[in-house]
C-alpha atoms as a PDB file:
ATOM      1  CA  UNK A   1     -20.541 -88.018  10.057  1.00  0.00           C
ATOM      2  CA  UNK A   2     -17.815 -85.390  11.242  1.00  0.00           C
ATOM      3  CA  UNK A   3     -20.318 -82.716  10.037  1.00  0.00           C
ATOM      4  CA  UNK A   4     -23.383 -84.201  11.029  1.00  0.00           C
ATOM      5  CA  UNK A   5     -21.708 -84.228  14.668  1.00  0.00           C
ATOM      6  CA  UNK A   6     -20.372 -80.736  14.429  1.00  0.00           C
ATOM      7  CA  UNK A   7     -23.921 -79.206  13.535  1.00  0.00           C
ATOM      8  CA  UNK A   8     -24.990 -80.940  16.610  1.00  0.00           C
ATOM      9  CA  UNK A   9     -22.621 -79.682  18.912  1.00  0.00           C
ATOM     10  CA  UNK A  10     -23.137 -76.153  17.383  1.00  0.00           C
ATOM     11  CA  UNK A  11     -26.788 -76.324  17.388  1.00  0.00           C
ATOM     12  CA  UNK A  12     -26.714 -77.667  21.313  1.00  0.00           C
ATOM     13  CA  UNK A  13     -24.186 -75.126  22.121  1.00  0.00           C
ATOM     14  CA  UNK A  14     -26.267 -71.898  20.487  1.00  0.00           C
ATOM     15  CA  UNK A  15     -29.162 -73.066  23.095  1.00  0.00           C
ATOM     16  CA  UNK A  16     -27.229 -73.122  25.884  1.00  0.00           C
ATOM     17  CA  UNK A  17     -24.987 -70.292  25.456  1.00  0.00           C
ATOM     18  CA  UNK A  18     -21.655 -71.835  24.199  1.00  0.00           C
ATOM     19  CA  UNK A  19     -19.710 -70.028  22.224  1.00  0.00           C
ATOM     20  CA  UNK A  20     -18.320 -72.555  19.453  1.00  0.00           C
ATOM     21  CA  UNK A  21     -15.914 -69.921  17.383  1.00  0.00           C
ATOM     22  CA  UNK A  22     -16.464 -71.410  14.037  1.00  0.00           C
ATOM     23  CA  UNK A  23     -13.037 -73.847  14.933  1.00  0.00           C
ATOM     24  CA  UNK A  24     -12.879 -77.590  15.529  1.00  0.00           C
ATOM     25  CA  UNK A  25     -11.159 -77.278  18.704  1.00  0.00           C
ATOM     26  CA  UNK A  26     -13.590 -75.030  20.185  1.00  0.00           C
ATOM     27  CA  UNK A  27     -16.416 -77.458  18.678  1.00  0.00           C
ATOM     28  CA  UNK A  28     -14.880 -80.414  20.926  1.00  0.00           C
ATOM     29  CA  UNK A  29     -14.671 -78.379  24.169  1.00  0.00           C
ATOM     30  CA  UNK A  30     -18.420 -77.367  23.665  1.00  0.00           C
ATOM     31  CA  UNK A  31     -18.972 -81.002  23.303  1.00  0.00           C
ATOM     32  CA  UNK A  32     -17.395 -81.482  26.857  1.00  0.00           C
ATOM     33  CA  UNK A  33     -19.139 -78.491  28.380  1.00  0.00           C
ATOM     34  CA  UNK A  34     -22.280 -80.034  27.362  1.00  0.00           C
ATOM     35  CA  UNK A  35     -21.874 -83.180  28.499  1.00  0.00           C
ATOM     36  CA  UNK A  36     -20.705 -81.722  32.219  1.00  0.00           C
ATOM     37  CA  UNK A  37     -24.093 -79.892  32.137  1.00  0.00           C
ATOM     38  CA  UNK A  38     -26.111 -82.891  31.505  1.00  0.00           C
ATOM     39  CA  UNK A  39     -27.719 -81.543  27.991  1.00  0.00           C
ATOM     40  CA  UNK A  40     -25.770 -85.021  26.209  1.00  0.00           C
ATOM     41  CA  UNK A  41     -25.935 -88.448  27.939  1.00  0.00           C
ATOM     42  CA  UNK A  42     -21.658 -88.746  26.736  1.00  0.00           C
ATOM     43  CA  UNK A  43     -19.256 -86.785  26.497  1.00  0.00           C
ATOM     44  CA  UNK A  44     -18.728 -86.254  22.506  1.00  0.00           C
ATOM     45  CA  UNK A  45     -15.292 -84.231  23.056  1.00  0.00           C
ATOM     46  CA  UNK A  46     -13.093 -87.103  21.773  1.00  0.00           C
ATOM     47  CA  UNK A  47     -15.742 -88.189  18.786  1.00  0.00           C
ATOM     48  CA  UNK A  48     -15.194 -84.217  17.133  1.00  0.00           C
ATOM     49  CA  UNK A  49     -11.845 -84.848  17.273  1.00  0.00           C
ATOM     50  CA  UNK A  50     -11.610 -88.176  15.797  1.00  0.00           C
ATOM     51  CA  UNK A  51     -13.603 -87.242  13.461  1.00  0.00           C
ATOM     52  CA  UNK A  52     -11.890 -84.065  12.469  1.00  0.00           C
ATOM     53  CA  UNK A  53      -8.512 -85.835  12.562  1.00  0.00           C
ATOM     54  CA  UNK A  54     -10.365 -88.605  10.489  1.00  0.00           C
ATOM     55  CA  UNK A  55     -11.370 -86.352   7.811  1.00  0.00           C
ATOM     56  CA  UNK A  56      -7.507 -85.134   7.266  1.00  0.00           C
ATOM     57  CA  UNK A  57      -6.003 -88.465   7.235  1.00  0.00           C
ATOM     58  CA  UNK A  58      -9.153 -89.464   4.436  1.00  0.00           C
ATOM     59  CA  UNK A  59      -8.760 -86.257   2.328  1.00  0.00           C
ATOM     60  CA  UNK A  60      -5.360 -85.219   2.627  1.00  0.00           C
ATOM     61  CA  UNK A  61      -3.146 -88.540   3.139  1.00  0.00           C
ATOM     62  CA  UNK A  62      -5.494 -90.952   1.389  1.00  0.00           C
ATOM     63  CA  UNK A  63      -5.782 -93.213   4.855  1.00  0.00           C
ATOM     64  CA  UNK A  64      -8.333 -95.883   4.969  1.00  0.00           C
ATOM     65  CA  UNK A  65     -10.257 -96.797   8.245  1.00  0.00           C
ATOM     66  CA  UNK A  66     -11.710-100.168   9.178  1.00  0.00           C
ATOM     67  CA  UNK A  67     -15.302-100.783   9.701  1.00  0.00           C
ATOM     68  CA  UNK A  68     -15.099-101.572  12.951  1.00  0.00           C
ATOM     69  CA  UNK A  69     -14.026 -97.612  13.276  1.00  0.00           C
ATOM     70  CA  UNK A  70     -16.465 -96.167  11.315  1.00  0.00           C
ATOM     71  CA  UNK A  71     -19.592 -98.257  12.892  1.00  0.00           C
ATOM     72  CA  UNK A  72     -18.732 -97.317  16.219  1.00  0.00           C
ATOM     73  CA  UNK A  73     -18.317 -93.529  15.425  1.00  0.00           C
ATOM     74  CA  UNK A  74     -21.969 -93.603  13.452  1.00  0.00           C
ATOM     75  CA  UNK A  75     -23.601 -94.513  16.839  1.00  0.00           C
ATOM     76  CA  UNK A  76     -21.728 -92.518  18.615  1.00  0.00           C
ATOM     77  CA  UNK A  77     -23.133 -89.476  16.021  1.00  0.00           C
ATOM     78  CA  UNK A  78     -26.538 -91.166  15.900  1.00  0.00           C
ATOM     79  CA  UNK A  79     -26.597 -90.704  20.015  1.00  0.00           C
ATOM     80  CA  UNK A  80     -25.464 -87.124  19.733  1.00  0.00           C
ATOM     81  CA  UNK A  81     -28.272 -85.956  16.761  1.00  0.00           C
ATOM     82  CA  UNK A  82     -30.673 -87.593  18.366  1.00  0.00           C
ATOM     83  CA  UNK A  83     -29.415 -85.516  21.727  1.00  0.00           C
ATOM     84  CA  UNK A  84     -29.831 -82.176  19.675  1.00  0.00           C
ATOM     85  CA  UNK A  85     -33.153 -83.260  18.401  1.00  0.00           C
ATOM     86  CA  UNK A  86     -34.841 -82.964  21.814  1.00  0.00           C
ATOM     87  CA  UNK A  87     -33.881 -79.407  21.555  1.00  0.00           C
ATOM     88  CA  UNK A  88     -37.079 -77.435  20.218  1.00  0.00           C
END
């Protein structure tokens, strides 16, 4: 999911001019700027960082999440690909 999102953000972002730096944080604002232009129906900013922060916790500190969590982030990223999809 987290890089399913980010691909979408970056792939948005390259069509409308956003610089995205290669770094998370930058990622998330892009997310934001889109969203304040009207190119994503939500604003995805906190969903890149979950996700990011998700990833560590998984990977690094062997944290679980519930599925409660993880259901409502796959919409969320399902909303946003299908957002970057439009773009042709």
């Amino acid at each position: 999911m987290f890089h399913a999102a980010e691909a979408a953000v970056v792939w948005l972002a390259d069509h409308h001019g956003i610089d995205t730096r290669r770094q998370h944080w930058a990622k998330a604002d892009a997310a934001g700027r889109l969203h304040g232009m009207g190119v994503t129906a939500n604003d995805h900013r906190d969903l890149l960082s979950d996700l990011n922060q998700g990833r560590k916790d998984y990977w690094y500190d062997g944290e679980e999440f519930e599925a409660e969590e993880l259901e409502a982030w796959l919409a969320e990223v399902e909303d946003l690909v299908v957002d970057a999809e439009k773009v042709q």
